[in-house]
Protein backbone atom coordinates (compact mmCIF):
# COMPACT_ATOMS: atom_id res chain seq x y z
CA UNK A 1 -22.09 -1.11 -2.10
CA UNK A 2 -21.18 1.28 -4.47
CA UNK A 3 -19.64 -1.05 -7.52
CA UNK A 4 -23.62 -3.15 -6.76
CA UNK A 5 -25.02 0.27 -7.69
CA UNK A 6 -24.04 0.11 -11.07
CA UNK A 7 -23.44 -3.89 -11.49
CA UNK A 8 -27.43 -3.87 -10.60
CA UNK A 9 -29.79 -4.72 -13.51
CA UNK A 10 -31.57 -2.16 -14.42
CA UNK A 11 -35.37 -2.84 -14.67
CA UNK A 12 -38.63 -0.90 -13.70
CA UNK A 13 -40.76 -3.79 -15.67
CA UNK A 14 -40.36 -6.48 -17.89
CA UNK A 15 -40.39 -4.47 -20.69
CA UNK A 16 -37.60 -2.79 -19.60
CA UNK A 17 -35.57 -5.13 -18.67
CA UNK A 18 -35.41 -5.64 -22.24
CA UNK A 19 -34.76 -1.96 -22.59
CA UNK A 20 -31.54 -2.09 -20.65
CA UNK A 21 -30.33 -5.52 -20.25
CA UNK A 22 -26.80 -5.70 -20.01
CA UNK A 23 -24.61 -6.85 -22.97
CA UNK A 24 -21.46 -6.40 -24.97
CA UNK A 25 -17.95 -7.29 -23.84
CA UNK A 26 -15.14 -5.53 -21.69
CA UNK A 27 -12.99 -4.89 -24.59
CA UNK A 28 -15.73 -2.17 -25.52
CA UNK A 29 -14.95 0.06 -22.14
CA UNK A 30 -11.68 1.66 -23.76
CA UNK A 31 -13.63 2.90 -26.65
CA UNK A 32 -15.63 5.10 -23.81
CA UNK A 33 -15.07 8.78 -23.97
CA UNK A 34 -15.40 11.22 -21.34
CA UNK A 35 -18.43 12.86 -22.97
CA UNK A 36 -19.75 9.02 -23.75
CA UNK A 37 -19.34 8.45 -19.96
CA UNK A 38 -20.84 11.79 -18.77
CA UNK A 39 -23.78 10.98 -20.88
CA UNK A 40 -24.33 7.83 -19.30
CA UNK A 41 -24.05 9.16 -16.07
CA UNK A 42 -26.62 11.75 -16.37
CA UNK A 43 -28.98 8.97 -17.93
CA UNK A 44 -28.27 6.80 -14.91
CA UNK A 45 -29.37 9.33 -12.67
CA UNK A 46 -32.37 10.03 -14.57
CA UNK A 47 -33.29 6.05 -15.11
CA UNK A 48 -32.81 6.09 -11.14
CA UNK A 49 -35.56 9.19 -10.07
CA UNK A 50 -37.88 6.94 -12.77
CA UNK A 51 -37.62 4.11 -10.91
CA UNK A 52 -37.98 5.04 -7.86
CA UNK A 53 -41.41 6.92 -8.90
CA UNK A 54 -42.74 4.49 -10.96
CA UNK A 55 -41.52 1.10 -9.10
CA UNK A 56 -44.27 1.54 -6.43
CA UNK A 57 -46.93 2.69 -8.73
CA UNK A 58 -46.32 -1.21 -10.38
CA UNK A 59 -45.92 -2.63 -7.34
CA UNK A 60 -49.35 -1.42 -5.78
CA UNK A 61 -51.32 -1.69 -8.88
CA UNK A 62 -53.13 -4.83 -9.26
CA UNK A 63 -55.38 -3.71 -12.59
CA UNK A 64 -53.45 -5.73 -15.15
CA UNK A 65 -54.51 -2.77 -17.72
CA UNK A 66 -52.79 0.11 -15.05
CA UNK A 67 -50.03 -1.88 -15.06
CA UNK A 68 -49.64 -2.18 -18.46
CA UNK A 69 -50.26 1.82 -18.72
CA UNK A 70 -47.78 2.68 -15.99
CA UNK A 71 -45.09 0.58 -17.79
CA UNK A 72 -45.81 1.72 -20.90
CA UNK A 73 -45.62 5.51 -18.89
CA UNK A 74 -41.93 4.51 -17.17
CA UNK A 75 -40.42 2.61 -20.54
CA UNK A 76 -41.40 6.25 -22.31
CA UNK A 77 -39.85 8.34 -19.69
CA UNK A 78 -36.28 6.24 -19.86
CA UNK A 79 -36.56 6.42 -23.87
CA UNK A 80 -36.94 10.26 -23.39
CA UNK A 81 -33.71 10.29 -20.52
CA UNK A 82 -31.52 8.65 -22.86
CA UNK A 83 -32.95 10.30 -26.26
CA UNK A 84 -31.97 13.53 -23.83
CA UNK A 85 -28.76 12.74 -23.27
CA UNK A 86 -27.82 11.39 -26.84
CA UNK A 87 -27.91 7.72 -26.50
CA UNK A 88 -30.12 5.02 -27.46
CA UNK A 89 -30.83 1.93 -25.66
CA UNK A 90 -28.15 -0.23 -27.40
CA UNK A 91 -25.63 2.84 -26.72
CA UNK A 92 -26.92 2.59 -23.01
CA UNK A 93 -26.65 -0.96 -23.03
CA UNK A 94 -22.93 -1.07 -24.48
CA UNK A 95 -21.81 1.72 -21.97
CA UNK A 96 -23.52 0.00 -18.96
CA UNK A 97 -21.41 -3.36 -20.09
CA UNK A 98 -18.39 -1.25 -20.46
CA UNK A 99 -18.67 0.53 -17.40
CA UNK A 100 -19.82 -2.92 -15.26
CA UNK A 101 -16.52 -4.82 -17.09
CA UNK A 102 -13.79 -2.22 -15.91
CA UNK A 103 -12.93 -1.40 -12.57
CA UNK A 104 -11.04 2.01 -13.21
CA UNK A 105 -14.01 3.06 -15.93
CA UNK A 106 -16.81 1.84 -12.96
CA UNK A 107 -14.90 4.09 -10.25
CA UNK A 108 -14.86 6.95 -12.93
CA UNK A 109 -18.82 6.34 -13.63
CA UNK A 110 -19.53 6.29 -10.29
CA UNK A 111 -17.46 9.92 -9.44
CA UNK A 112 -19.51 10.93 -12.29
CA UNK A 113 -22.90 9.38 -10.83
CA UNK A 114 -22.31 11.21 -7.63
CA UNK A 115 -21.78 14.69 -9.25
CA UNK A 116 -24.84 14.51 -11.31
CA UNK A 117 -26.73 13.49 -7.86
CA UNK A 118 -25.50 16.08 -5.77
CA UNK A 119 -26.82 18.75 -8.79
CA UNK A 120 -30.23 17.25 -8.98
C-alpha cells in the first residue's frame, strides 16, 4: 500500500496530469540528494492536501466553465507547492521517476513523506 502511494499518478485534472506525468529513467535516482529528496517530499505532501480539496470540487461541478476555473485554481496551487519548495515541474517529474524506479530511494521518500505528514 505504501510503495502504490507514491507509484500512483499524480493528477487532480487533465491539465495536470500533464503537470506531473511521470518520466525519466532509473539511472537518474542516484543523482538524488538528500535535500533533492526532502524537497520532493514536502511537495508531495503539499500536491496531496491539493488534491484532496480540490478533487471533489471537480468532481461535483458540472459547469464546464467552474471546472475549467477550479483546475485552473488546483494547477496554480501545485505550481506554487513546488515553486515553494525549489523545484519545477520537470524537477518534480524527474524526482517522482527516480523515486518510483528505486526501491531503497522509494522507502527513503516514503520515511520522508511520513515525517512531513505527521508535522502538518
Amino acid at each position: 500500500m505504501r510503495s502504490a502511494l507514491v507509484a500512483g499518478a499524480l493528477c487532480l485534472s487533465v491539465n495536470l496530469s500533464a503537470l506531473v506525468a511521470k518520466q525519466g529513467s532509473t539511472a537518474e535516482s542516484s543523482n538524488v540528494s538528500d535535500k533533492e529528496l526532502r524537497a520532493f517530499a514536502k511537495a508531495y505532501v503539499e500536491y496531496q492536501k491539493i488534491r484532496q480539496n480540490y478533487e471533489p470540487k471537480m468532481n461535483n461541478t458540472r459547469d464546464e466553465k467552474e471546472k475549467l476555473k477550479i483546475q485552473r485554481e488546483g494547477d496554480d496551487k501545485v505550481k506554487q507547492a513546488l515553486e515553494k519548495q525549489g523545484l519545477t515541474p520537470q524537477g518534480y517529474n524527474r524526482l517522482f521517476a527516480a523515486v518510483n524506479g528505486n526501491p531503497q530511494l522509494r522507502q527513503k521518500a516514503l520515511t520522508l513523506i511520513d515525517e512531513e505528514r505527521k508535522k502538518s
